[in-house]
C-alpha atoms as a PDB file:
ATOM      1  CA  UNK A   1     145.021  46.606 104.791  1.00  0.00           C
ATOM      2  CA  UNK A   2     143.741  44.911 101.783  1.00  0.00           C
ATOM      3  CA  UNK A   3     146.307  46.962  99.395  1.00  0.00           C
ATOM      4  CA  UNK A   4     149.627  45.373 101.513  1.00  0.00           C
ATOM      5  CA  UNK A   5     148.267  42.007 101.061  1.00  0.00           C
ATOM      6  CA  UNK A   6     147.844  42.300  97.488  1.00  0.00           C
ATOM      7  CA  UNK A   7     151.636  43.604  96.822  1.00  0.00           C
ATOM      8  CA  UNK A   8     152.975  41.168  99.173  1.00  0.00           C
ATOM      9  CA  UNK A   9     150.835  38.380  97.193  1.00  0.00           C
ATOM     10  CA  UNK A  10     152.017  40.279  93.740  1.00  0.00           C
ATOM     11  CA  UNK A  11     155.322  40.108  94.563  1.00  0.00           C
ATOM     12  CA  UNK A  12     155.311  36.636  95.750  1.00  0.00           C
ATOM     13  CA  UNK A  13     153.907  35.341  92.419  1.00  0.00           C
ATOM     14  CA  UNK A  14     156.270  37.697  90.688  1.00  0.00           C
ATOM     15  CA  UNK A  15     158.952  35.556  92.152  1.00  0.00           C
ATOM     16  CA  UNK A  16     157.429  32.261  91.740  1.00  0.00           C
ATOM     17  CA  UNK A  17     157.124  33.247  87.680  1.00  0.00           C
ATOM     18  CA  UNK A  18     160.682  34.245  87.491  1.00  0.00           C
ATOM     19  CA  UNK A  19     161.556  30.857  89.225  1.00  0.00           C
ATOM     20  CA  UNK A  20     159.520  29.404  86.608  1.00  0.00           C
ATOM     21  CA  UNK A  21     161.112  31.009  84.041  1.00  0.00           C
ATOM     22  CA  UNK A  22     164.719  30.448  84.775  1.00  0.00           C
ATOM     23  CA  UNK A  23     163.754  26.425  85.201  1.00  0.00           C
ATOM     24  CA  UNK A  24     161.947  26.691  82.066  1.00  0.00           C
ATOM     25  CA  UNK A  25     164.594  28.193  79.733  1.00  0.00           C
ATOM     26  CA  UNK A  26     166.992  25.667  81.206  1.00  0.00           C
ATOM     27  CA  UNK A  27     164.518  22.974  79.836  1.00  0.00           C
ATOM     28  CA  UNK A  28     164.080  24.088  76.995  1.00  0.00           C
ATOM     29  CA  UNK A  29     168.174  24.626  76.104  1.00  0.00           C
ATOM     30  CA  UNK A  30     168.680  20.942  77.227  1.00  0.00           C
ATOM     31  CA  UNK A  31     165.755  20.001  74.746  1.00  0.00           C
ATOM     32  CA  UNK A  32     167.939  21.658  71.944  1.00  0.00           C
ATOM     33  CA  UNK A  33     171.157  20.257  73.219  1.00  0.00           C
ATOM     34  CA  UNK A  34     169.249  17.117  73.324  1.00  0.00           C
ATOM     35  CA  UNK A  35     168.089  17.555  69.764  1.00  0.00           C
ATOM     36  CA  UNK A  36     171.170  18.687  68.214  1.00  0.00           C
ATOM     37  CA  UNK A  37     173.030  15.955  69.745  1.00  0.00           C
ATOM     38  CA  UNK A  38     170.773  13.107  68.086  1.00  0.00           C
ATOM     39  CA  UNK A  39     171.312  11.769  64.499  1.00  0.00           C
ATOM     40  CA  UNK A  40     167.678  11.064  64.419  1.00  0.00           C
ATOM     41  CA  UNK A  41     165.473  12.635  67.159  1.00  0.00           C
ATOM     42  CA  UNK A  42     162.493  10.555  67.327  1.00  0.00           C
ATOM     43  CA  UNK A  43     159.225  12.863  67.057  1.00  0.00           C
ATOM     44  CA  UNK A  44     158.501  12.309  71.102  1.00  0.00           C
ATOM     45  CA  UNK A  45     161.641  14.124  71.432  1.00  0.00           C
ATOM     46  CA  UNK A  46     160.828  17.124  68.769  1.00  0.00           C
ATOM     47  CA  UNK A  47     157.619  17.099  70.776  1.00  0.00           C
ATOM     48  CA  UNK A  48     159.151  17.754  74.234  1.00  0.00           C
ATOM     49  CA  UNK A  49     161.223  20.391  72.188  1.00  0.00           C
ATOM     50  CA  UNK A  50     158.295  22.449  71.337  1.00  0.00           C
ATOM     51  CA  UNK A  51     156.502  22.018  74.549  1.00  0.00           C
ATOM     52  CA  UNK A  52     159.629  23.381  75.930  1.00  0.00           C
ATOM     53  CA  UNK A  53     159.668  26.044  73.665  1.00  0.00           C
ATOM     54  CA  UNK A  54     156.046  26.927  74.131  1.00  0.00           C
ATOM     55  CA  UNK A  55     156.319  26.938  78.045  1.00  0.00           C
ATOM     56  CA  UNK A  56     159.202  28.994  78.331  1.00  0.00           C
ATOM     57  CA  UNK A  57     157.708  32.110  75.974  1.00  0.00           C
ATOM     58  CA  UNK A  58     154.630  32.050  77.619  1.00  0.00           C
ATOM     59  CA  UNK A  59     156.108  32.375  80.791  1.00  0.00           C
ATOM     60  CA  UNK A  60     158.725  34.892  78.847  1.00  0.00           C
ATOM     61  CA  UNK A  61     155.462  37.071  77.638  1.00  0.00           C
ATOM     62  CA  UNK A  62     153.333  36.469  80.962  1.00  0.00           C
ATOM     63  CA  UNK A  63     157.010  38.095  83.084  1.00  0.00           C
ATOM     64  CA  UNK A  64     156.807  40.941  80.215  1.00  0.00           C
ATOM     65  CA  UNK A  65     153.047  41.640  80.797  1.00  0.00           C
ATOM     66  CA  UNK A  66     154.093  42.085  84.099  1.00  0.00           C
ATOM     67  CA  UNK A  67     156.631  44.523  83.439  1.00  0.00           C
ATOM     68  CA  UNK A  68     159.066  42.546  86.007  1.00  0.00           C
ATOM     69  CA  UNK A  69     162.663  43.585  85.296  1.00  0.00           C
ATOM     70  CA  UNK A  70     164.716  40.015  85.285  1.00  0.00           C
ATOM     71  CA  UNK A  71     168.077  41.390  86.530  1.00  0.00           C
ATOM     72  CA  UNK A  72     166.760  42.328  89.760  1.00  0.00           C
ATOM     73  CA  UNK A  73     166.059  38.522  90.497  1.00  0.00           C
ATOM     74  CA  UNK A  74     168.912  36.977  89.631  1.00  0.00           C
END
């Protein structure tokens, strides 16, 4: 009994990290847009850049520690 539970809960935070993910990268390419867009981006804004940046590869490296294949979620 114990075994089902933990797929179903492994699978249900597999999903919830790919979710993650996807909102992530999008946050992070409207940071650069954002950046690229400015004359002078003020360092607040470099900062949310690399946050951005930072978030999204962690979450990148945690979904490849996990050996989740991507193109069965989208």
């Amino acid at each position: 009994m114990g075994f089902l539970r933990k797929k179903t809960l492994r699978r249900e935070f597999d999903e919830k990290l790919v979710e993650q993910l996807f909102k992530q990268k999008e946050e992070w390419n409207r940071q650069k847009k954002l950046v690229e867009k400015s004359l002078e981006p003020s360092a607040e804004v470099l900062y949310e850049l690399k946050v951005a940046e930072a978030k999204y590869f962690f979450y990148l490296r945690e979904a490849k520690q996990r050996n989740l294949k991507i193109s069965r979620w989208k």
